[in-house]
N, C-alpha and C. Protein backbone atom coordinates (compact mmCIF):
# COMPACT_ATOMS: atom_id res chain seq x y z
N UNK A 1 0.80 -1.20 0.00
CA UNK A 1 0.00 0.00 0.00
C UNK A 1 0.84 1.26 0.00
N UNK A 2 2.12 1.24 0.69
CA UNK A 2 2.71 2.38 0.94
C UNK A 2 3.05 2.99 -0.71
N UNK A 3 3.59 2.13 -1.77
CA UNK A 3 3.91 2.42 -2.99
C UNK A 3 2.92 3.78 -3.41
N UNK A 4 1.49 3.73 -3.12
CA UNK A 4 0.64 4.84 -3.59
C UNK A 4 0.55 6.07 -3.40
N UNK A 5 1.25 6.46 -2.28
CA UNK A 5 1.99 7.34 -1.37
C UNK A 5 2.63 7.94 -2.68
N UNK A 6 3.43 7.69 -3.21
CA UNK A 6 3.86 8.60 -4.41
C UNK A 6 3.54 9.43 -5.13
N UNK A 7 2.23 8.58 -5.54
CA UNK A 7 1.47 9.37 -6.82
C UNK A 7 0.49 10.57 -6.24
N UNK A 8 0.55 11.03 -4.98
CA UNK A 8 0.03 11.91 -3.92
C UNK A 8 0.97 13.01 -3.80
N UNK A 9 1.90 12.68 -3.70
CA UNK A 9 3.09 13.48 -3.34
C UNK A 9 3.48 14.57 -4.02
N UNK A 10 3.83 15.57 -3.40
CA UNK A 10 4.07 16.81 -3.97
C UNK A 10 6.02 16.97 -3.75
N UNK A 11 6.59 15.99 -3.76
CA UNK A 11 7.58 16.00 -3.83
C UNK A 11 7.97 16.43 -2.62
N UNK A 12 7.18 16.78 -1.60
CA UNK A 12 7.83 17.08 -0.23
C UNK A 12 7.28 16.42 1.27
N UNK A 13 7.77 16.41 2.19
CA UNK A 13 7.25 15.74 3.35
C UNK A 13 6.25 15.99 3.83
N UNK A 14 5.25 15.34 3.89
CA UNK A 14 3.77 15.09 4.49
C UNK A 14 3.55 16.16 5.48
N UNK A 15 4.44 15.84 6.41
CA UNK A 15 4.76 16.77 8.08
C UNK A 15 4.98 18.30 7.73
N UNK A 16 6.35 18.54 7.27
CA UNK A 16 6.94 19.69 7.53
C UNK A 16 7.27 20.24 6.38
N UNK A 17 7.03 19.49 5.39
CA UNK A 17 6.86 20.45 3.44
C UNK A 17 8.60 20.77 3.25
N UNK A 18 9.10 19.04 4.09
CA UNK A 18 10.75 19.85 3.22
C UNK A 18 11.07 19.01 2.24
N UNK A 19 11.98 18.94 0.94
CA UNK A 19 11.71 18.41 0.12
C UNK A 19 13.18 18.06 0.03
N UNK A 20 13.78 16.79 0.64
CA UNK A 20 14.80 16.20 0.46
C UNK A 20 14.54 14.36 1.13
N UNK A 21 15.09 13.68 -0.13
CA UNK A 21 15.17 12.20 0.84
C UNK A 21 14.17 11.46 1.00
N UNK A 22 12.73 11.91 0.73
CA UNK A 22 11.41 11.30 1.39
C UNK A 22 11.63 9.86 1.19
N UNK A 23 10.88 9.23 2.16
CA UNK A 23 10.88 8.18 2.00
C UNK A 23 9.46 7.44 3.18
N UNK A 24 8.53 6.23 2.62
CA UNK A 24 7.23 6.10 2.81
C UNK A 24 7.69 5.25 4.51
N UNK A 25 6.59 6.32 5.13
CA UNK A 25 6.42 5.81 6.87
C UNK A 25 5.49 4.94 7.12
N UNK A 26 5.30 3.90 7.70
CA UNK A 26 4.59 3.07 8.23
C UNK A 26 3.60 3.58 9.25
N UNK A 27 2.11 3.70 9.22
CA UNK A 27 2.00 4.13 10.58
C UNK A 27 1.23 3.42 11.05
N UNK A 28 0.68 1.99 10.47
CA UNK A 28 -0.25 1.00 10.97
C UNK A 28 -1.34 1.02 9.86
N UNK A 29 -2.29 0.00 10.47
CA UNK A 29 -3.15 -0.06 9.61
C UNK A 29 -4.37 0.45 10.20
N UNK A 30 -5.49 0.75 9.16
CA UNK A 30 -6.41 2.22 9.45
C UNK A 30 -7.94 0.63 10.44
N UNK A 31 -8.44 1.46 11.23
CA UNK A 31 -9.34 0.64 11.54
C UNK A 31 -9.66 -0.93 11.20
N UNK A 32 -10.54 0.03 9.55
CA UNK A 32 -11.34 -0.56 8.41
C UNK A 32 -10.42 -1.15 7.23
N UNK A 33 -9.09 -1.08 7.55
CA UNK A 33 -8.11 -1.75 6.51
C UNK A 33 -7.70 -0.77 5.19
N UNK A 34 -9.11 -0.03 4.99
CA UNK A 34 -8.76 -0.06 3.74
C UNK A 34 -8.24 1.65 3.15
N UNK A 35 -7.38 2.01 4.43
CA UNK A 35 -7.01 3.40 4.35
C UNK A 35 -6.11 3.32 3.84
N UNK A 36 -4.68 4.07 3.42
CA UNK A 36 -3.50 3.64 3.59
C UNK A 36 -3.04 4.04 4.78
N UNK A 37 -1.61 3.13 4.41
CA UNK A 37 -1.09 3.26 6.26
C UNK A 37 -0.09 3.61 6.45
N UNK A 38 0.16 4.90 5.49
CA UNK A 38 1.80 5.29 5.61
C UNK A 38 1.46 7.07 5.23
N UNK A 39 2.83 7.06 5.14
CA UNK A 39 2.74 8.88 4.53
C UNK A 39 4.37 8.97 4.15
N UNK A 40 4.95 10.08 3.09
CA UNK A 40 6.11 10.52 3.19
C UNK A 40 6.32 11.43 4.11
N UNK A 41 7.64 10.90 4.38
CA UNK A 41 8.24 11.80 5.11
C UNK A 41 9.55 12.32 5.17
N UNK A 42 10.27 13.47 5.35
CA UNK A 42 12.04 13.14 5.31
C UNK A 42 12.31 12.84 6.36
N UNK A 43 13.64 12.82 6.33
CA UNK A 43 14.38 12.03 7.39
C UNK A 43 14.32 12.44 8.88
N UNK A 44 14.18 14.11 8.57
CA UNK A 44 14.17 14.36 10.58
C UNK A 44 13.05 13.94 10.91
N UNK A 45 11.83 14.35 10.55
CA UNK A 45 10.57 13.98 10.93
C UNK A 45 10.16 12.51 11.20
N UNK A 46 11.04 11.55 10.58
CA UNK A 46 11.34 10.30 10.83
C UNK A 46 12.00 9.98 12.09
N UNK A 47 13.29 10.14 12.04
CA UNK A 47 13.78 10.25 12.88
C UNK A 47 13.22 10.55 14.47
N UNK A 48 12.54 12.24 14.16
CA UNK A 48 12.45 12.62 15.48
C UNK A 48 10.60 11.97 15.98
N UNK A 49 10.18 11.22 14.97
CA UNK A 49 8.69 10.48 15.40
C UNK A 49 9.57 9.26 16.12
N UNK A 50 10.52 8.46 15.83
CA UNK A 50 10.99 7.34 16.29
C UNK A 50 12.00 7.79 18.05
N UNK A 51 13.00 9.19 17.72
CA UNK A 51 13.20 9.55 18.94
C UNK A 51 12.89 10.79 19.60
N UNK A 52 14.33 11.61 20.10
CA UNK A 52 14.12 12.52 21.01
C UNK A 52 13.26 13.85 19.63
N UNK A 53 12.98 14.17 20.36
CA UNK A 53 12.16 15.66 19.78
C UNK A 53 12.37 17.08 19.92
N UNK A 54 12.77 17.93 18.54
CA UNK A 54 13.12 19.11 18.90
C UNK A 54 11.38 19.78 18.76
N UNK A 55 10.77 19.91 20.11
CA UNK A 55 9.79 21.01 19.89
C UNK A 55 9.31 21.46 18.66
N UNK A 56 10.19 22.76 18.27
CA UNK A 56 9.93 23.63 17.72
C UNK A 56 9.98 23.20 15.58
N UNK A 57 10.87 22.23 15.75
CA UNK A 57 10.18 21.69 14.02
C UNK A 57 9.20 20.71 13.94
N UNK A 58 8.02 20.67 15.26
CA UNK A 58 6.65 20.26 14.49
C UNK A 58 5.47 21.59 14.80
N UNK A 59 6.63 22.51 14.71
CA UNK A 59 5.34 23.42 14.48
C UNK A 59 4.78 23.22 13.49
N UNK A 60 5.41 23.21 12.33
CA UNK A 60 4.82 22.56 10.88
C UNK A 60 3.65 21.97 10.92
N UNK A 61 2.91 21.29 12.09
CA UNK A 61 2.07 20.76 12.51
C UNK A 61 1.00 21.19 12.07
N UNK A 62 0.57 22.81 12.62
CA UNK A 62 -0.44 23.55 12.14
C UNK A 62 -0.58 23.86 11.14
N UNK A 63 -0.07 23.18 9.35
CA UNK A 63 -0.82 23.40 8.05
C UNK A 63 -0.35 21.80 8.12
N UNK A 64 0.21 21.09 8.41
CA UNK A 64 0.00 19.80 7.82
C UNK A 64 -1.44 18.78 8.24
N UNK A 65 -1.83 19.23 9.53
CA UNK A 65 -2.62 19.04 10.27
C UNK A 65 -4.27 18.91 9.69
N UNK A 66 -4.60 19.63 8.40
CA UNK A 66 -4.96 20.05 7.85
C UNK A 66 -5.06 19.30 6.51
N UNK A 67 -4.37 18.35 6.29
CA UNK A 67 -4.19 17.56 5.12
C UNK A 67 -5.90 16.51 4.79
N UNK A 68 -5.50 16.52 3.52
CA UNK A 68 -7.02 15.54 3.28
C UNK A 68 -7.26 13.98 3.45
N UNK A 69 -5.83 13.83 3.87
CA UNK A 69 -5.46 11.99 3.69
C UNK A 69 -5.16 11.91 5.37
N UNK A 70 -6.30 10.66 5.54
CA UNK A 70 -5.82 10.26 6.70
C UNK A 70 -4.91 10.25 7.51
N UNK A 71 -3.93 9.23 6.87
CA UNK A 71 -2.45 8.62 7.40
C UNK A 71 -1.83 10.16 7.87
N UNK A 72 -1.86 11.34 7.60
CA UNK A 72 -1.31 12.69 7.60
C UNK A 72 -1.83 13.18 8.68
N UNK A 73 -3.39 12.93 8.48
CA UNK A 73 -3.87 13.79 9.89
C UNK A 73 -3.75 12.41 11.17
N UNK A 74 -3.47 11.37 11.35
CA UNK A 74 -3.66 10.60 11.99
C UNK A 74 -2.01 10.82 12.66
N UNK A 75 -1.01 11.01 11.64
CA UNK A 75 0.12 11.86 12.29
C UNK A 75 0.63 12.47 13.01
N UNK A 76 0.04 14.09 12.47
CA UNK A 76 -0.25 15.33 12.95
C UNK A 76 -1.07 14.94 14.62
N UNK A 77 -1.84 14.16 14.42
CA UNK A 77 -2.55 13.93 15.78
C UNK A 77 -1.61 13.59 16.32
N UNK A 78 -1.08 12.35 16.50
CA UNK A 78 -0.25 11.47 17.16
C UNK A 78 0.94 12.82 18.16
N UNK A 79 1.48 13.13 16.95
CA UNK A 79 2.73 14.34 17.20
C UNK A 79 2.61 15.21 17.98
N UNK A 80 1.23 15.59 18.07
CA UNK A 80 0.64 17.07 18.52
C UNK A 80 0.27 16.40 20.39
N UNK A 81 -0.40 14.78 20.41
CA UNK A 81 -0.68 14.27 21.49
C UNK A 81 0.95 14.20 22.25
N UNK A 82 1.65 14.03 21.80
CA UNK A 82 3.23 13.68 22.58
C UNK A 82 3.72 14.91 22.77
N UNK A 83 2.91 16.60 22.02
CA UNK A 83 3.85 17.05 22.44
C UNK A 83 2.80 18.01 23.70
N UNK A 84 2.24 17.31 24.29
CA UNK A 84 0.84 18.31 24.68
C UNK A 84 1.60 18.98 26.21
N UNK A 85 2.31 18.69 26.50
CA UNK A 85 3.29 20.08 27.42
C UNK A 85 3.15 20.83 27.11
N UNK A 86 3.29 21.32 25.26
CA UNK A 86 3.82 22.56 24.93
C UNK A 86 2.00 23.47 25.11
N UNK A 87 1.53 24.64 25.21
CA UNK A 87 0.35 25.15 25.47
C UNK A 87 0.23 25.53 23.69
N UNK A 88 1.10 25.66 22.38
CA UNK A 88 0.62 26.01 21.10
C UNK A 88 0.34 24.33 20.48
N UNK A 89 0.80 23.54 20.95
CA UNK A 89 0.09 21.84 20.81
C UNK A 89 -1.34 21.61 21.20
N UNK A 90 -1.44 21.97 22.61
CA UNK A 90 -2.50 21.73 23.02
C UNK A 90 -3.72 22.51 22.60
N UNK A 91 -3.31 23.84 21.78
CA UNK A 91 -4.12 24.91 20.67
C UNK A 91 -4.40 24.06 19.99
N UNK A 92 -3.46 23.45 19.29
CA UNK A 92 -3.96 22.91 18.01
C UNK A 92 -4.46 21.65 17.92
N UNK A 93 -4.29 21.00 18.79
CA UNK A 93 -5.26 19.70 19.35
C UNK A 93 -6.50 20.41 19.51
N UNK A 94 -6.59 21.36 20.29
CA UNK A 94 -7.99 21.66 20.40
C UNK A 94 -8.63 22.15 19.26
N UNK A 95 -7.91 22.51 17.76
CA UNK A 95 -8.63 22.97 16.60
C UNK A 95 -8.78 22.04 16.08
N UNK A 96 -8.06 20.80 15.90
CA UNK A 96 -8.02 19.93 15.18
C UNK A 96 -9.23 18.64 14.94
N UNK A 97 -9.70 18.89 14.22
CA UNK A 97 -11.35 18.04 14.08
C UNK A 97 -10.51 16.65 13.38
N UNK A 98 -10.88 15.57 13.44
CA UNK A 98 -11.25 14.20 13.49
C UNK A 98 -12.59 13.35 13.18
N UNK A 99 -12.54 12.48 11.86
CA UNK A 99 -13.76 12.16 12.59
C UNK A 99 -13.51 10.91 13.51
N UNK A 100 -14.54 10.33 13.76
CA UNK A 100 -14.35 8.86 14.90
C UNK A 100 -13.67 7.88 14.79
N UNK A 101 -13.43 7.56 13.26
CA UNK A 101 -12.96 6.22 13.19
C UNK A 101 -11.47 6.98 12.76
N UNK A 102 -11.17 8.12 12.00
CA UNK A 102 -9.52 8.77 12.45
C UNK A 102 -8.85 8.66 13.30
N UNK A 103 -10.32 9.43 14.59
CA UNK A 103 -9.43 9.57 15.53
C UNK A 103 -9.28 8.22 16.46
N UNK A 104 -9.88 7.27 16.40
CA UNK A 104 -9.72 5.62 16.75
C UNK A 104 -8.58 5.25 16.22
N UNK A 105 -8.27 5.98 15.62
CA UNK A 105 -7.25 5.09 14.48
C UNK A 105 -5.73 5.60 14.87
N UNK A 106 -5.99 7.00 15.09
CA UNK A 106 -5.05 7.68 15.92
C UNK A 106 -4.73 7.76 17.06
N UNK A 107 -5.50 7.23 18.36
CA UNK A 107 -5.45 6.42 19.34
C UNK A 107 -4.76 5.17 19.41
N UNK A 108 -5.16 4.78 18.87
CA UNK A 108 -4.69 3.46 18.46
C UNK A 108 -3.42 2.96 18.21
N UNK A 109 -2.25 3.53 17.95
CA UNK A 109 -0.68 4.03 18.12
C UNK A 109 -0.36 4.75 19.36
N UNK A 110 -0.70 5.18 20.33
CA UNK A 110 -0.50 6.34 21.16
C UNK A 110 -0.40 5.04 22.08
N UNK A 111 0.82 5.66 22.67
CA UNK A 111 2.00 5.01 23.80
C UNK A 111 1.26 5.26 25.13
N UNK A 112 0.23 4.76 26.11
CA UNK A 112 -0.24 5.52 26.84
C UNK A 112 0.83 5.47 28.13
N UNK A 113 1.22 6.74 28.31
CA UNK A 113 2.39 6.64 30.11
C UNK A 113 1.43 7.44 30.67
N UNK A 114 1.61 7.30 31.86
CA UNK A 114 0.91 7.88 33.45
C UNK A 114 1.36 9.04 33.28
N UNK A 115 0.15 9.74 34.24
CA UNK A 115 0.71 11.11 33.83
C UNK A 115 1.02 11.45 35.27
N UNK A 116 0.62 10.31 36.37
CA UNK A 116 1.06 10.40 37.72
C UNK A 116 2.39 9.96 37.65
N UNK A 117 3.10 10.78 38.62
CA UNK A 117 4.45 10.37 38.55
C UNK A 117 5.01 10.79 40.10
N UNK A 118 6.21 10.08 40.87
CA UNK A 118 6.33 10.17 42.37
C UNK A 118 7.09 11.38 42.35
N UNK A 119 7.83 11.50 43.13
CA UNK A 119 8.93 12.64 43.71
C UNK A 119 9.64 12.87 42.78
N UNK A 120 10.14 11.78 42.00
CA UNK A 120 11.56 11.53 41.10
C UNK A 120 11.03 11.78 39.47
N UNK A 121 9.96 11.68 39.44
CA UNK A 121 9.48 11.71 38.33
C UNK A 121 9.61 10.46 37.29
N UNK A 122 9.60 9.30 38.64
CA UNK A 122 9.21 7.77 38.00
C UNK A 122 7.19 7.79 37.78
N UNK A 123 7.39 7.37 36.72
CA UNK A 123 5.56 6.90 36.60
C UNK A 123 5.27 6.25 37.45
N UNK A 124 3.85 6.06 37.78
CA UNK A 124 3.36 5.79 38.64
C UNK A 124 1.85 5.05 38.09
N UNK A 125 1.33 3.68 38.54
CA UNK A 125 0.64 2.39 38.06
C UNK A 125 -0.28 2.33 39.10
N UNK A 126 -1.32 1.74 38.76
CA UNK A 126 -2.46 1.28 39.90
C UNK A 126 -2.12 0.19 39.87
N UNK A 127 -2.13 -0.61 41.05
CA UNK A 127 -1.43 -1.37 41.74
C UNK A 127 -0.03 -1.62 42.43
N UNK A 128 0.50 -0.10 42.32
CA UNK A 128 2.30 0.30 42.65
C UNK A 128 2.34 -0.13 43.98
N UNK A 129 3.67 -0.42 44.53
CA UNK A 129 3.69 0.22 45.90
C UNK A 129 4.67 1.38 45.89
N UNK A 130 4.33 2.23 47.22
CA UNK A 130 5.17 3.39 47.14
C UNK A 130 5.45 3.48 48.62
N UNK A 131 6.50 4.25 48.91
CA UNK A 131 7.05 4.68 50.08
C UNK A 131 6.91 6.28 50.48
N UNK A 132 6.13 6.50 51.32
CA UNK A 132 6.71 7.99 51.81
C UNK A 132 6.92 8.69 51.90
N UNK A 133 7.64 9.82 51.68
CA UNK A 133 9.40 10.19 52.04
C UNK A 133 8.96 11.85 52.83
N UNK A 134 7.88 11.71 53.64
CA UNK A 134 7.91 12.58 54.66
C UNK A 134 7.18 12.43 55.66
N UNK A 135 6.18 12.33 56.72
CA UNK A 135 5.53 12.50 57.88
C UNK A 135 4.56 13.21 56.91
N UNK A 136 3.38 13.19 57.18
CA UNK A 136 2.24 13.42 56.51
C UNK A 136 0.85 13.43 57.44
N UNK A 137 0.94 14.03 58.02
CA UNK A 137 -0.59 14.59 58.92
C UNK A 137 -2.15 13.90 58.13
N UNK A 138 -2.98 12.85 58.62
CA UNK A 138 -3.85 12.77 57.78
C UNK A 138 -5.00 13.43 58.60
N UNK A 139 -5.61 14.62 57.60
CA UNK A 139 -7.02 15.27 58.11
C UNK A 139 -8.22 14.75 58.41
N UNK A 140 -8.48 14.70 59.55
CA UNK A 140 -9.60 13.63 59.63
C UNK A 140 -9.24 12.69 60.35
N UNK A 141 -8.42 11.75 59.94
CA UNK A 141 -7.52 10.30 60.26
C UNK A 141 -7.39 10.59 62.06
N UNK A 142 -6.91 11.89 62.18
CA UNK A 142 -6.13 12.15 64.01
C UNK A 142 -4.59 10.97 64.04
N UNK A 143 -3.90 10.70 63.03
CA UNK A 143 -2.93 10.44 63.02
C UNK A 143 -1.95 11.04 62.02
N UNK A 144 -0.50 10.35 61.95
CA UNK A 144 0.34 10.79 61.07
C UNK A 144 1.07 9.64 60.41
N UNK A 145 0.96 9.92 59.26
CA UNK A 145 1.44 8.67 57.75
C UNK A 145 2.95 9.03 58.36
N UNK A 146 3.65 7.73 59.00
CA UNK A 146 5.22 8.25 58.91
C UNK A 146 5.96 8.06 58.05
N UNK A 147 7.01 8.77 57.59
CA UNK A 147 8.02 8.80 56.59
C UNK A 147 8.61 7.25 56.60
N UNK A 148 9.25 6.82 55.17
CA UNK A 148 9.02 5.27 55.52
C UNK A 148 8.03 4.45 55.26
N UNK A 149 6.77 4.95 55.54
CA UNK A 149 5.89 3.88 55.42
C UNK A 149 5.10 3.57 53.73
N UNK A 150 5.35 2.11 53.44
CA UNK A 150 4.95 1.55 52.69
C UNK A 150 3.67 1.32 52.20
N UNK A 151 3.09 2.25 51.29
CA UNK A 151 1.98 1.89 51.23
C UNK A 151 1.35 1.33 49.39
N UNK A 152 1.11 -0.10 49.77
CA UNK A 152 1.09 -1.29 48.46
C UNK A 152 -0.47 -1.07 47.38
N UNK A 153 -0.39 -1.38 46.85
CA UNK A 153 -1.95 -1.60 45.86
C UNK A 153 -2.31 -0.04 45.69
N UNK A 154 -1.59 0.94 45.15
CA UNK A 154 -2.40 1.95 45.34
C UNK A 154 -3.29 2.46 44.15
N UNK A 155 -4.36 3.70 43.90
CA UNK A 155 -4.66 3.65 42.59
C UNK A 155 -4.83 5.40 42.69
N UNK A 156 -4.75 5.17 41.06
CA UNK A 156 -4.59 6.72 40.71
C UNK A 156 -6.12 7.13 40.85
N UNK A 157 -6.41 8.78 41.14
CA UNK A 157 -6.99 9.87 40.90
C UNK A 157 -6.88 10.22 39.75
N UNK A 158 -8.01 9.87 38.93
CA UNK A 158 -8.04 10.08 37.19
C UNK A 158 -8.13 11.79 36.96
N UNK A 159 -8.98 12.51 37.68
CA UNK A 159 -9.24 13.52 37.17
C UNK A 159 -8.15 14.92 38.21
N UNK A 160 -7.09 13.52 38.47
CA UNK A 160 -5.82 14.87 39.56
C UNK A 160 -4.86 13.77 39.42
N UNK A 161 -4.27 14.22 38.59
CA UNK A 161 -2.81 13.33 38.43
C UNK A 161 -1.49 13.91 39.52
N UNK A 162 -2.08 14.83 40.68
CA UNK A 162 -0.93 14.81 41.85
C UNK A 162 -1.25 13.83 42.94
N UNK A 163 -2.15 13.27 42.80
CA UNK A 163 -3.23 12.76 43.78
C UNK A 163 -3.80 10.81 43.37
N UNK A 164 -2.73 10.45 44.06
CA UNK A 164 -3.14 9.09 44.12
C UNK A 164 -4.12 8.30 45.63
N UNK A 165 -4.55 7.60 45.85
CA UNK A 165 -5.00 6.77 47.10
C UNK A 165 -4.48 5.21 46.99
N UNK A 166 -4.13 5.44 48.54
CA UNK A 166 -3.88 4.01 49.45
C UNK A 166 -4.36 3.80 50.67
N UNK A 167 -4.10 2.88 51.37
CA UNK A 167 -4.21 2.46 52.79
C UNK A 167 -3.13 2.47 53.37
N UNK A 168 -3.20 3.44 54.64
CA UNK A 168 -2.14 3.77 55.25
C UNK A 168 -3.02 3.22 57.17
N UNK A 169 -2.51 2.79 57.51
CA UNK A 169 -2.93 2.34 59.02
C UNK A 169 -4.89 1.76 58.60
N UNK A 170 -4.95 1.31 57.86
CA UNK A 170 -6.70 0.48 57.68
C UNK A 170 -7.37 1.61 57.34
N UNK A 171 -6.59 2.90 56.94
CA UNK A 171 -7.89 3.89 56.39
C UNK A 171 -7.45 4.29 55.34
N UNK A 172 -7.89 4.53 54.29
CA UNK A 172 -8.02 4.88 52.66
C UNK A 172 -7.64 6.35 52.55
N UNK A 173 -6.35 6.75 52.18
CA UNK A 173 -6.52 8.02 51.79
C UNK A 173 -5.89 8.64 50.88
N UNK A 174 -5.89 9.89 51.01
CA UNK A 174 -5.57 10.65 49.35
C UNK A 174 -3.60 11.16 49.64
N UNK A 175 -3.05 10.98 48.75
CA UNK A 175 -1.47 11.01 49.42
C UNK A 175 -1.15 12.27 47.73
N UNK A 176 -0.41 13.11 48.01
CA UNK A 176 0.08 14.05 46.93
C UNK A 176 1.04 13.14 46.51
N UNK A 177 1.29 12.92 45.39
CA UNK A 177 2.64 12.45 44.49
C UNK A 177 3.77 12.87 44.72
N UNK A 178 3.84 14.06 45.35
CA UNK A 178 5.19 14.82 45.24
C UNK A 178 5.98 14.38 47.06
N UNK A 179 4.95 13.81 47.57
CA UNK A 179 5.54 12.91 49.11
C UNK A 179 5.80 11.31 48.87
N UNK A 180 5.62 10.81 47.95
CA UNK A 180 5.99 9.61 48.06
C UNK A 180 7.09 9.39 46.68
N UNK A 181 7.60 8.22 46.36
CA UNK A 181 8.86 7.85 45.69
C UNK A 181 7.77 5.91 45.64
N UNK A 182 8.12 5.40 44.18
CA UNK A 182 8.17 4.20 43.61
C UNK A 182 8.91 3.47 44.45
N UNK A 183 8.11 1.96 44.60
CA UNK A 183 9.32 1.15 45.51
C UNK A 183 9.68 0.19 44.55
């Protein structure tokens, strides 16, 4: 399928419109099969989809984003979701229309990591255990979580990623991320 990718092509990269090297990207297959499942691309944009990422050359994002072929906007999505730190990503995620089975499709590749993370800035899993790493007053409780203490099975707070819960002394409670550390 990727071969068709050619006869589309404007002689320049799908992503960022530079015109050296292209060569056809893999990006899976579409739902319903019968999309294609690639796009050109040059080499950095290759490159920097496979590693580290300079920011500022997918700004390109905001006219490629925009393209009429799937595999392009299913891209542009992908790119724009990894870089959603940045606040002009998360603009253009928010302009960026999809329909359902695109954006399924563009899901559908996306690496999901926690967005809870401990002291150290290790991710953080429902079912972790974690440790601690201060004395912690619980409100309500009339005791204190001591530094040290282990607390196993815990689960994330979906809609507060500083904010996980465990059981600390037989009572259930809410612990900030930024006091405990991965065991």
């Amino acid at each position: 399928m990727l071969t068709t990718l050619q006869a589309r092509s404007d002689t320049a990269c799908e992503l960022c419109a530079a015109k050296a090297d292209l060569e056809p990207y893999a990006i899976g297959p579409s739902p319903d099969g019968t999309a294609m499942t690639g796009a050109l691309l040059c080499p950095t944009c290759s490159a920097q989809i496979e590693g580290g990422m300079d920011t500022n050359h997918w700004r390109c994002l905001s006219t490629s984003m925009w393209s009429e072929h799937a595999p392009v906007q299913v891209l542009a999505w992908r790119m724009l979701d990894r870089l959603s730190d940045e606040a002009w990503a998360r603009d253009l995620t928010d302009m960026l229309y999809l329909d359902e089975e695109t954006l399924a499709w563009a899901r559908s590749g996306k690496v999901q990591e926690s967005l809870h993370k401990d002291s150290n800035g290790v991710p953080l899993a429902a079912g972790d255990t974690i440790v601690l790493i201060k004395d912690l007053p619980v409100k309500g409780g009339g005791f204190t979580a001591k530094r040290g203490t282990a607390v196993t099975r815990i689960s994330l707070v979906e809609d507060n990623h500083a904010h996980i819960e465990g059981r600390v002394e037989g009572q259930r409670i809410v612990i900030l991320t930024e006091f405990v550390k991965k065991r």
